[in-house]
Protein backbone atom coordinates (compact mmCIF):
# COMPACT_ATOMS: atom_id res chain seq x y z
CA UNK A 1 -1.48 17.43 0.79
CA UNK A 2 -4.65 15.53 -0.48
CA UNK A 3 -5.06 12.69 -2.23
CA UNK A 4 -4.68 14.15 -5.81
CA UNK A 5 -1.40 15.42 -5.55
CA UNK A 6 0.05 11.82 -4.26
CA UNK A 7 -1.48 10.61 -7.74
CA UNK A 8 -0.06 13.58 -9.72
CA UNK A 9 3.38 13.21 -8.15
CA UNK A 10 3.05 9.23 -8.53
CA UNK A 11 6.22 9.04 -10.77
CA UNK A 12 8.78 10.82 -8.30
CA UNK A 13 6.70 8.73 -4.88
CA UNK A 14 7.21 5.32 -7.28
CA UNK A 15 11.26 5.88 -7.35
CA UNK A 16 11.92 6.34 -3.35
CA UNK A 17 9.43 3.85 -2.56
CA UNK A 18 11.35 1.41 -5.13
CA UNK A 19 14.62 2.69 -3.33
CA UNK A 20 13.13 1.62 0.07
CA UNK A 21 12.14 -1.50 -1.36
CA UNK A 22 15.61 -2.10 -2.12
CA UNK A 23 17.10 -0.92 0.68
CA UNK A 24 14.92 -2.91 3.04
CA UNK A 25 12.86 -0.13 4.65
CA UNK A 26 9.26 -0.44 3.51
CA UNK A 27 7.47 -0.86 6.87
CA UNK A 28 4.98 -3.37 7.88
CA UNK A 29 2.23 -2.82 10.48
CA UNK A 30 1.23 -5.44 12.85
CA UNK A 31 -2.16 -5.71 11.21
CA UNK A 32 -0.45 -6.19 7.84
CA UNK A 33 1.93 -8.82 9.16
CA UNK A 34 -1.11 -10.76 11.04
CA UNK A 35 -3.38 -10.90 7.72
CA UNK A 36 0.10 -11.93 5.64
CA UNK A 37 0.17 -15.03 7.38
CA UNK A 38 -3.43 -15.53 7.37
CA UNK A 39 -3.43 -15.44 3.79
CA UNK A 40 0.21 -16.65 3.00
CA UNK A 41 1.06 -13.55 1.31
CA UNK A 42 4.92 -13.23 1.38
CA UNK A 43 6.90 -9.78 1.69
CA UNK A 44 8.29 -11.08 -1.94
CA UNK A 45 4.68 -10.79 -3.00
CA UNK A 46 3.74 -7.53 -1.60
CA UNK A 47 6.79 -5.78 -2.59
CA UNK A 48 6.95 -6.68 -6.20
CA UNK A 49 3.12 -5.42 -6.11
CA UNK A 50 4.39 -2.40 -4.86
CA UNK A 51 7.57 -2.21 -7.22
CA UNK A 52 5.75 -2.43 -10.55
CA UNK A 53 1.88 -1.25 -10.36
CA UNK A 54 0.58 2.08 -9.75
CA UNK A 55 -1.94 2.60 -7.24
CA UNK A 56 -5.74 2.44 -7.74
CA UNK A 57 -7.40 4.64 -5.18
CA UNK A 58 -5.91 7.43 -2.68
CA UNK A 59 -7.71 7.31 0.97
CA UNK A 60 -6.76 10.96 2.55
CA UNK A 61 -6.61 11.57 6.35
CA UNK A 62 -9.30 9.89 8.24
CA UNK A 63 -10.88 8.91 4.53
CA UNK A 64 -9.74 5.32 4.72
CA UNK A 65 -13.19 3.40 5.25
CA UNK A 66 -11.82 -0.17 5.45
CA UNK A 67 -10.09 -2.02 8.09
CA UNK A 68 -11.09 -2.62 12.04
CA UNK A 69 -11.31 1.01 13.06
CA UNK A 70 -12.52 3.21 9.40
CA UNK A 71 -11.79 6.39 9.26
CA UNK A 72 -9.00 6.79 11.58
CA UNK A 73 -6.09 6.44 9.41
CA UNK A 74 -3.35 8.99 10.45
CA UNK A 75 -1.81 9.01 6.78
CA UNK A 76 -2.80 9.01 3.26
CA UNK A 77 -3.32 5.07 2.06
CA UNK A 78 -2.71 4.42 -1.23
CA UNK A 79 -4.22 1.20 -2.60
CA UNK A 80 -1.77 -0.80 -5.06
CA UNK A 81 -3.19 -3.92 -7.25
CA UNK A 82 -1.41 -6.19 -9.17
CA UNK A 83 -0.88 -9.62 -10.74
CA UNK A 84 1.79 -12.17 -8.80
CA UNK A 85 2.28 -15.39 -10.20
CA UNK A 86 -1.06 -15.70 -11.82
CA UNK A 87 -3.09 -14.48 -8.74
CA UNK A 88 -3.97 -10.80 -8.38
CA UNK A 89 -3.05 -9.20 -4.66
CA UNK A 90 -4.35 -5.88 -3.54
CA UNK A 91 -1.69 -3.66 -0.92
CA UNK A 92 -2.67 -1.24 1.63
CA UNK A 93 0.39 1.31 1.51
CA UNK A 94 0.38 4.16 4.12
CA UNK A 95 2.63 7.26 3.41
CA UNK A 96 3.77 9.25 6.27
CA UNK A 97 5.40 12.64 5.13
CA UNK A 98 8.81 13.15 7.59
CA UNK A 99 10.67 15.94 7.84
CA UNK A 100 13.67 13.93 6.36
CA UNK A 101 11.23 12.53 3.41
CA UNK A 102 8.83 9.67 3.39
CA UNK A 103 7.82 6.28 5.01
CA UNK A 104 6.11 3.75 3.44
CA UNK A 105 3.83 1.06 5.91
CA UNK A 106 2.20 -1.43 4.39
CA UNK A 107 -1.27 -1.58 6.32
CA UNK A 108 -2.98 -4.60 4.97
CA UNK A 109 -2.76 -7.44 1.63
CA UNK A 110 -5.34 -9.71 0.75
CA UNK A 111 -6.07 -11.79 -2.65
CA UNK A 112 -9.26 -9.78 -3.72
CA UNK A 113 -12.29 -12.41 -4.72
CA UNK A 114 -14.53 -10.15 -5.55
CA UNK A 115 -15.74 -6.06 -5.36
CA UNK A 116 -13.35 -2.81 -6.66
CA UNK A 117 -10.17 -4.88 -6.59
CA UNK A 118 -11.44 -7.55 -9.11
CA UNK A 119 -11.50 -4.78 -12.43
């Protein structure tokens, strides 16, 4: 599935990932957890990001140029911006198609200070 078709299909993805953040099963990969702290970003934060914006950009397989290791992502990374108590916080959200429907990994956060994530 390329990136597109995440995009087009953005209302039906938005439910089930609001579903798994209700239900507690949004994932969180070390690298995400490690720059949270760094940056005192809460999971309260992230999640209502994630709950009420729609992504900005779509990063296919092995697309994702960011990060320690670019282009190496396994999944399609979404990238989800919004406003949080006055102060704007950019997501990294992985989607990993299972046979028994999706996970959702959040990959990295960070309060953008300037470049695509400031528009």
């Amino acid at each position: 599935m390329n990136g597109q078709a995440f995009l087009q299909h953005w209302s039906l993805i938005r439910k089930v990932l609001q579903d798994h953040i209700d239900l507690d099963k949004v994932r969180y990969s070390q690298h995400a957890g490690e720059r949270m702290e760094e940056r005192m970003i809460t999971k309260r934060m992230i999640e209502s990001i994630l709950y009420h914006n729609e992504p900005t950009e779509m990063h296919e397989i092995k697309k994702y140029p960011f990060g320690e290791q670019p282009f190496t992502n396994s999944d399609p990374v979404l990238t989800v911006v919004g406003i949080y108590e006055d102060r704007k916080v950019a997501v990294g959200l992985a989607i990993k198609k299972r046979n028994q429907g999706i996970v959702f990994t959040v990959v990295t956060a960070m309060f953008p200070e300037s470049g695509r994530h400031i528009r």
